[in-house]
N, C-alpha and C. Protein backbone atom coordinates (compact mmCIF):
# COMPACT_ATOMS: atom_id res chain seq x y z
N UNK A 1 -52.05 -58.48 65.10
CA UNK A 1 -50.93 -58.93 65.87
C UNK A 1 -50.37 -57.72 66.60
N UNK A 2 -49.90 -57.73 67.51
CA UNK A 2 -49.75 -56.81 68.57
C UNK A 2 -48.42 -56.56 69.17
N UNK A 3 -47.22 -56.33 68.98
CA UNK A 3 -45.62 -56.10 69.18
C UNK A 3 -45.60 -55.17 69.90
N UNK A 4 -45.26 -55.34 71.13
CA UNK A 4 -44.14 -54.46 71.82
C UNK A 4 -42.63 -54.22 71.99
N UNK A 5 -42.28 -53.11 71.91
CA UNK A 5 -40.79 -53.28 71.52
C UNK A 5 -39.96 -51.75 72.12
N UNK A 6 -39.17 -51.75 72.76
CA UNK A 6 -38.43 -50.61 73.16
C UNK A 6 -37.53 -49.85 72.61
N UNK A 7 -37.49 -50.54 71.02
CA UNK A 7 -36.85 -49.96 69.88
C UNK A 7 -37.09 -48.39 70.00
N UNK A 8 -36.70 -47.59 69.45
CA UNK A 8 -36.87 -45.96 69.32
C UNK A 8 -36.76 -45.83 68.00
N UNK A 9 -35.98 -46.07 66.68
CA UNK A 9 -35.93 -45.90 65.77
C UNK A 9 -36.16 -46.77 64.67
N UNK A 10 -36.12 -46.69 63.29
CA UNK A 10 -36.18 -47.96 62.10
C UNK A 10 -37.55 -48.74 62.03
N UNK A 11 -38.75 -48.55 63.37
CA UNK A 11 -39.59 -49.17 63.69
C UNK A 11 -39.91 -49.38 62.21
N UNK A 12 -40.54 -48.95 61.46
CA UNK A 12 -41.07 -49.34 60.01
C UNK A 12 -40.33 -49.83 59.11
N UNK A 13 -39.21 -49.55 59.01
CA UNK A 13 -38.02 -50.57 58.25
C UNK A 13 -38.11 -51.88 59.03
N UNK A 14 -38.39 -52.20 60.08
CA UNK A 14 -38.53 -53.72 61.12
C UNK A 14 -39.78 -54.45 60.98
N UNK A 15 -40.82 -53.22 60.76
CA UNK A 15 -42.28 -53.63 60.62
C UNK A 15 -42.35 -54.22 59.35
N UNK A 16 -41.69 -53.44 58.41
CA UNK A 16 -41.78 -54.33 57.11
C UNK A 16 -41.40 -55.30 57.02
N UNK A 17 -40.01 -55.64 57.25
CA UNK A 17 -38.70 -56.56 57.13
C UNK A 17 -39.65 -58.32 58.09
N UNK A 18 -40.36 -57.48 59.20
CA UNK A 18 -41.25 -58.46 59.76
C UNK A 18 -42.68 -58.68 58.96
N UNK A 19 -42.97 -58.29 58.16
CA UNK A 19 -44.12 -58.75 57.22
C UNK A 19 -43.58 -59.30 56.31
N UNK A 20 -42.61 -58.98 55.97
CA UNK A 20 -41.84 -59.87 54.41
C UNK A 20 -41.70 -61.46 54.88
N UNK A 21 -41.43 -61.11 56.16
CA UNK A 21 -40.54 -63.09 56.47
C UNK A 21 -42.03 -63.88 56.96
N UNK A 22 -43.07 -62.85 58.16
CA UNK A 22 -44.35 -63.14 57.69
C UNK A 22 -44.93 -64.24 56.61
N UNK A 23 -44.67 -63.17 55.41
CA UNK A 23 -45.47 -63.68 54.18
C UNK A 23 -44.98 -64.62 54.12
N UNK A 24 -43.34 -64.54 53.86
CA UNK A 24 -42.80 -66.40 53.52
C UNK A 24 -42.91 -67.31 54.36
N UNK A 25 -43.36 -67.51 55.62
CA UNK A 25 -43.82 -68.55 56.24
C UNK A 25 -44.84 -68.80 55.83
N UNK A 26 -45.77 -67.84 56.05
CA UNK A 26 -47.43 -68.47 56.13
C UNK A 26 -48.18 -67.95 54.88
N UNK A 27 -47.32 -67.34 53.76
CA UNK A 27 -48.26 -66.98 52.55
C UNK A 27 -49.16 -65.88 53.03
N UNK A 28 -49.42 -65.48 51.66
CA UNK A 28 -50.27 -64.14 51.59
C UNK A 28 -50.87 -63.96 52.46
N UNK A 29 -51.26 -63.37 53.65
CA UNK A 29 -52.43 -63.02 54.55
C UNK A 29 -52.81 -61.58 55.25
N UNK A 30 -54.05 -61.38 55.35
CA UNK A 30 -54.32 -60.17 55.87
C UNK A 30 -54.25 -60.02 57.35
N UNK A 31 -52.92 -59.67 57.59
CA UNK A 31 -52.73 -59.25 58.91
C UNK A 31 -52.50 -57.98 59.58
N UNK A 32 -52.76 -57.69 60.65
CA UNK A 32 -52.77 -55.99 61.40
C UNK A 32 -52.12 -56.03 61.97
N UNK A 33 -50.92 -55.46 62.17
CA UNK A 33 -49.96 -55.55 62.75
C UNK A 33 -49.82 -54.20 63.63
N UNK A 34 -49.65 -53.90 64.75
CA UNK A 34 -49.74 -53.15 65.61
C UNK A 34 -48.42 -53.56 66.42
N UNK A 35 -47.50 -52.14 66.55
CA UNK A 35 -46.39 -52.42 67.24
C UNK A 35 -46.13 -51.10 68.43
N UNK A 36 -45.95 -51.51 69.75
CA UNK A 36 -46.31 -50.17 70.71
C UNK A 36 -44.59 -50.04 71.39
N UNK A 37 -44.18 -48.84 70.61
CA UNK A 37 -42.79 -48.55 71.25
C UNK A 37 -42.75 -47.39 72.35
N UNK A 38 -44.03 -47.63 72.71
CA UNK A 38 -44.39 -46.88 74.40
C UNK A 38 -43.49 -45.34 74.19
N UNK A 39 -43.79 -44.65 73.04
CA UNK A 39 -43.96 -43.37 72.62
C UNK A 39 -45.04 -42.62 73.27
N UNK A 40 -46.08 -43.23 72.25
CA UNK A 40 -47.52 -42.50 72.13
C UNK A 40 -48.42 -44.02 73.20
N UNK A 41 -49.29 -43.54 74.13
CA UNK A 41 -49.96 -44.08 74.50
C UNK A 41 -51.44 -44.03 73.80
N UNK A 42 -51.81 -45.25 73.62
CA UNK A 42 -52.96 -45.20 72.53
C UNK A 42 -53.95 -46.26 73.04
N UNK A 43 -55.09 -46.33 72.99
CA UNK A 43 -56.14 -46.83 73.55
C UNK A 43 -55.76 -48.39 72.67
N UNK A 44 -56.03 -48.39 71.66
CA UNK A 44 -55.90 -49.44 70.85
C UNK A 44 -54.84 -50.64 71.07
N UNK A 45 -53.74 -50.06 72.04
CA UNK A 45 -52.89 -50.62 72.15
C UNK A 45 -53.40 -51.51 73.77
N UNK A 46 -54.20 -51.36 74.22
CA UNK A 46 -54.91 -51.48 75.56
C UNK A 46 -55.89 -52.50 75.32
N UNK A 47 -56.80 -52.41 74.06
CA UNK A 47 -57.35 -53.56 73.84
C UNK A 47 -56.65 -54.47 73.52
N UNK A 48 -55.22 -54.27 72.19
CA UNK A 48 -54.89 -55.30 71.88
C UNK A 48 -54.29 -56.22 73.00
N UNK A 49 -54.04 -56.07 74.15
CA UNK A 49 -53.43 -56.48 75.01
C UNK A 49 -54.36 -57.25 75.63
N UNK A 50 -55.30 -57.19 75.84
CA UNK A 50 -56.12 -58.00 75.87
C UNK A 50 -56.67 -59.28 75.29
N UNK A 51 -56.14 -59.19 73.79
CA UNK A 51 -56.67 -60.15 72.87
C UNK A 51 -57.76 -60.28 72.67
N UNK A 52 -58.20 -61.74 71.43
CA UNK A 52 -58.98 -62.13 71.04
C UNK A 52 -59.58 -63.57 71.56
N UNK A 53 -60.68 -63.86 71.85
CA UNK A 53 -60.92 -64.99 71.63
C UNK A 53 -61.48 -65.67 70.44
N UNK A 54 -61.11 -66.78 69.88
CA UNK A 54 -61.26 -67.16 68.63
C UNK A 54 -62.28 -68.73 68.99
């Protein structure tokens, strides 16, 4: 899953707080969570933008 966000700080206190409520919707699952606060420019963040087809 792929988040963009212009946040600057707490990002990982949010990242968690957003996997916790995650879990209680949809139960246990293995998800990747990728969040780009357009800090660091990163390749990975270039595919995810792209998506998946399923």
């Amino acid at each position: 899953m792929y988040i963009q966000t212009d946040k600057k700080e707490d990002i990982l206190k949010s990242k968690i707080i957003f996997l916790r409520e995650f879990e209680k919707e949809f139960g246990e699952q293995k998800v990747d969570l990728l969040v780009d606060n357009h800090l660091v420019k990163k390749e990975i963040f270039e595919i995810a933008k792209q998506g998946i087809k399923l």
